[in-house]
Protein backbone atom coordinates (compact mmCIF):
# COMPACT_ATOMS: atom_id res chain seq x y z
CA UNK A 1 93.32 87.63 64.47
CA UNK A 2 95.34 89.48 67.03
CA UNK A 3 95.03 93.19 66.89
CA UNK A 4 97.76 95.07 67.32
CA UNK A 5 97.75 99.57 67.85
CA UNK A 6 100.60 101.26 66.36
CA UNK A 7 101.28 104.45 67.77
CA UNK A 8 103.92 106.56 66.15
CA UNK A 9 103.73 110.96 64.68
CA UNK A 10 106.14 109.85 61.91
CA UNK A 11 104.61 108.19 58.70
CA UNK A 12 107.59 106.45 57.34
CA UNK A 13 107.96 104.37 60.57
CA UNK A 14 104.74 103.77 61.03
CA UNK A 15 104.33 102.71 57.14
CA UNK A 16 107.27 100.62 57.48
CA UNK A 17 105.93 98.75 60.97
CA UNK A 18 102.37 98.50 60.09
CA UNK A 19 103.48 96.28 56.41
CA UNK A 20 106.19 94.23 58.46
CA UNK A 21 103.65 93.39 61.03
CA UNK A 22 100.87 92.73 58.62
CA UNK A 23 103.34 90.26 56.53
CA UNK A 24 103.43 88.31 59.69
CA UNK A 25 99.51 87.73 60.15
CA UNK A 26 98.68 90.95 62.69
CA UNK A 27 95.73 92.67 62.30
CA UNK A 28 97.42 96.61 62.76
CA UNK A 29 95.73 99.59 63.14
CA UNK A 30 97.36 103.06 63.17
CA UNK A 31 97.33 106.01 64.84
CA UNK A 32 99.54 109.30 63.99
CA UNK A 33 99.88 111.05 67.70
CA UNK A 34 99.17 110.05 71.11
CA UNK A 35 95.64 111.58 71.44
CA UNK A 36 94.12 109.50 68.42
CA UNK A 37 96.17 106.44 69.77
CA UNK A 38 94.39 106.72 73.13
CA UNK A 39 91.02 107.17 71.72
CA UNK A 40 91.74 103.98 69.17
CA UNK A 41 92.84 102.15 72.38
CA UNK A 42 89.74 102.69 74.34
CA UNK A 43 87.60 101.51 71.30
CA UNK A 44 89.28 98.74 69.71
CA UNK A 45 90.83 97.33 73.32
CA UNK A 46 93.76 95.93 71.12
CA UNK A 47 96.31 93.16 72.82
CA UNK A 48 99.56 94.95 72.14
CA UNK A 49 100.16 98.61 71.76
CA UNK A 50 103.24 100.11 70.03
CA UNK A 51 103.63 103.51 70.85
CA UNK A 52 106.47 106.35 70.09
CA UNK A 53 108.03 108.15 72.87
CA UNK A 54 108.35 111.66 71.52
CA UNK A 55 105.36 112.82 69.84
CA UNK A 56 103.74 116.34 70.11
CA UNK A 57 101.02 116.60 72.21
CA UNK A 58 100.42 113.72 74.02
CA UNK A 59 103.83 111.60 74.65
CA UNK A 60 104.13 107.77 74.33
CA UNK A 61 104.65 107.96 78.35
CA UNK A 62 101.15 109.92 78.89
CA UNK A 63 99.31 107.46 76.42
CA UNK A 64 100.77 104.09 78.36
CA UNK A 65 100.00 106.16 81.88
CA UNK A 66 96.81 106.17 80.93
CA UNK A 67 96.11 102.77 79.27
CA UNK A 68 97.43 101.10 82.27
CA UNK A 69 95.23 103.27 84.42
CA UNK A 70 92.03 101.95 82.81
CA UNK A 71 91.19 98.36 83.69
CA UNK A 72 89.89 97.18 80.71
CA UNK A 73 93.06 97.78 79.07
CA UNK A 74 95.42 97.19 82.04
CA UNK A 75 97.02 93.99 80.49
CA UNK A 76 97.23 95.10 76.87
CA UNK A 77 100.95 94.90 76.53
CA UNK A 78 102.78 97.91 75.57
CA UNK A 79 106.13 98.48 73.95
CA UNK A 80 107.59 102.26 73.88
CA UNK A 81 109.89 103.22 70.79
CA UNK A 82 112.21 105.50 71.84
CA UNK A 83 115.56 106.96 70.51
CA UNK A 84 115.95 107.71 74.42
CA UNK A 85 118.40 105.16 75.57
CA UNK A 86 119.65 106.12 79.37
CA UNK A 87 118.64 103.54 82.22
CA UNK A 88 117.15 106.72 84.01
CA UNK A 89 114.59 106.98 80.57
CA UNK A 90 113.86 103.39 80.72
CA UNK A 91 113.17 103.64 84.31
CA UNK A 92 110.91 106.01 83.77
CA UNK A 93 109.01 104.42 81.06
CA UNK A 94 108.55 101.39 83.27
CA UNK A 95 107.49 103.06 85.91
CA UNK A 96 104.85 104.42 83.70
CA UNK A 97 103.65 100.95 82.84
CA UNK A 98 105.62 99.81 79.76
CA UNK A 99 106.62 96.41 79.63
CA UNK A 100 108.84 96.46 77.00
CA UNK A 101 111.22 98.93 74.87
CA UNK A 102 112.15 99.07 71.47
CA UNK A 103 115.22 101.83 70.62
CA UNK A 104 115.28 103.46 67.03
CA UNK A 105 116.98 102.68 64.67
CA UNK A 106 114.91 99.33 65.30
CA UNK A 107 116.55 95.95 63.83
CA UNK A 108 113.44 94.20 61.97
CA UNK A 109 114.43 90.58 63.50
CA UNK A 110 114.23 91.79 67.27
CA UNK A 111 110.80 93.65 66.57
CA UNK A 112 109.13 90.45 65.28
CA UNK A 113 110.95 88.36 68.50
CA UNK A 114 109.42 91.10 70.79
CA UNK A 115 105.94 91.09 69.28
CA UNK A 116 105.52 87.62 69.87
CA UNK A 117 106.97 87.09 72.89
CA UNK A 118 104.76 90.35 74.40
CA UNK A 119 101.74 88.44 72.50
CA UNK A 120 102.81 85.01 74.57
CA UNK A 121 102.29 87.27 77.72
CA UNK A 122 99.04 89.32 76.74
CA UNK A 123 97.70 85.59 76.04
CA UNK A 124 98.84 84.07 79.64
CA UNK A 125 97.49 87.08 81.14
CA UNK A 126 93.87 86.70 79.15
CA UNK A 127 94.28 82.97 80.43
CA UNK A 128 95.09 83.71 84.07
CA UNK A 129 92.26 85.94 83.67
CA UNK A 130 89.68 83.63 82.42
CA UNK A 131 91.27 81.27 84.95
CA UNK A 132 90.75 83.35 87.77
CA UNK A 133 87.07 84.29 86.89
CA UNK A 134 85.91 80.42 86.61
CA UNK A 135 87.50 79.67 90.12
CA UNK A 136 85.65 82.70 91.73
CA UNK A 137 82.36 81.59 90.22
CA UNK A 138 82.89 77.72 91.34
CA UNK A 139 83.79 79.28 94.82
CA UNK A 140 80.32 81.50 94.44
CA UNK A 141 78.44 78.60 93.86
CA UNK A 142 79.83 76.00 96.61
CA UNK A 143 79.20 79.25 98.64
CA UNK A 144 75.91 79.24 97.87
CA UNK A 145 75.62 75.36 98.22
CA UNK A 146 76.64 75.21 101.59
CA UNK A 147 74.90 77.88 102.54
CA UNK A 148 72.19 76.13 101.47
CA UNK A 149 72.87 72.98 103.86
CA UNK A 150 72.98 74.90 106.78
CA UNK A 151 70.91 73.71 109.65
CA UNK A 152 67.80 75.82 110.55
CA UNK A 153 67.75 78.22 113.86
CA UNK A 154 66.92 75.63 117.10
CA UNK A 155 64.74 77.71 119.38
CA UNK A 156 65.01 76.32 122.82
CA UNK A 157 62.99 78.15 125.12
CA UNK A 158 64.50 81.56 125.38
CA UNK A 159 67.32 80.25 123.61
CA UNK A 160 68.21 80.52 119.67
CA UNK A 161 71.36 78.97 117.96
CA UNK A 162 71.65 79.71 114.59
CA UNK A 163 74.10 78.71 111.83
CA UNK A 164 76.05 81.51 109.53
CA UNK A 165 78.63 80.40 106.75
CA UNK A 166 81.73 82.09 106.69
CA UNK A 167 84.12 81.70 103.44
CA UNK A 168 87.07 80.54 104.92
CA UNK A 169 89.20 84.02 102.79
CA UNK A 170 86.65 86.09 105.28
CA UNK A 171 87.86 84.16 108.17
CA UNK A 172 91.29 84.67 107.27
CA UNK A 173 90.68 88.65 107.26
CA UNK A 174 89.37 88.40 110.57
């Protein structure tokens, strides 16, 4: 089941967000201010985050600053609420990593399209990911291989040639 961090200082939203996304299969854990939210992000490593803007303490922007800063939870995506509506605020928030907003008051049949199209791209990411992973151990082991094939040094009186394999990204670098 797809785990999902809500983020938000003010109970009634986050009451009313945690039961709409549970009614639609999510698996939502909560968080009251930025501070718990963080330390709930590092544990659980969830695939979305929903996170308020303006909280005490730690703001929505600080909390997806640093969730995009750590790699294991670079891709989570992460939606800021915000009541904040100027391009110059949603500028900022992108710039801080967010890659999508909400604004309050939120309509209920947006929310749901956003959550699942920010779960389509978590997923494509965790497949690129896994993707990307395979190919660099396939290119590890025909590495290896070849390196393997390679002819032994010829010693010719004074003379040695040897043979050294070079993956062709190293040669590129060159």
């Amino acid at each position: 089941m797809v785990q999902i961090l809500l983020i938000d200082d003010d109970s009634t939203i986050r009451l009313l967000l945690e039961r709409t996304l549970k009614r639609q299969g999510y698996d939502v854990v909560c968080a009251g201010n930025g501070e718990e939210g963080l330390v709930k992000a590092k544990e659980l490593h969830p695939a979305m985050i929903i996170c308020d803007w303006v909280m005490p303490g730690v703001s929505g922007l600080q909390v997806c600053r640093q969730v995009k800063s750590l790699p294991d939870l670079a891709t989570t995506f992460f939606i800021l609420l915000t009541s904040l509506g100027s391009v110059e605020d949603r500028v900022k928030g992108l710039d801080a990593g967010a890659d999508d907003f909400l604004c309050k008051p939120i309509e209920m049949n947006e929310f749901i399209a956003r959550i699942r199209a920010g779960l389509r791209l978590h997923q494509l990411s965790q497949d690129l990911t896994e993707q990307k992973q395979l190919l660099e151990a396939e290119l590890a082991e025909a590495a290896e291989y070849v390196s393997s094939i390679l002819p032994t040094p010829l010693k010719h009186n004074c003379l040695t040639i040897n043979s050294r394999f070079l993956p062709s990204s190293a040669a590129w670098r060159k």
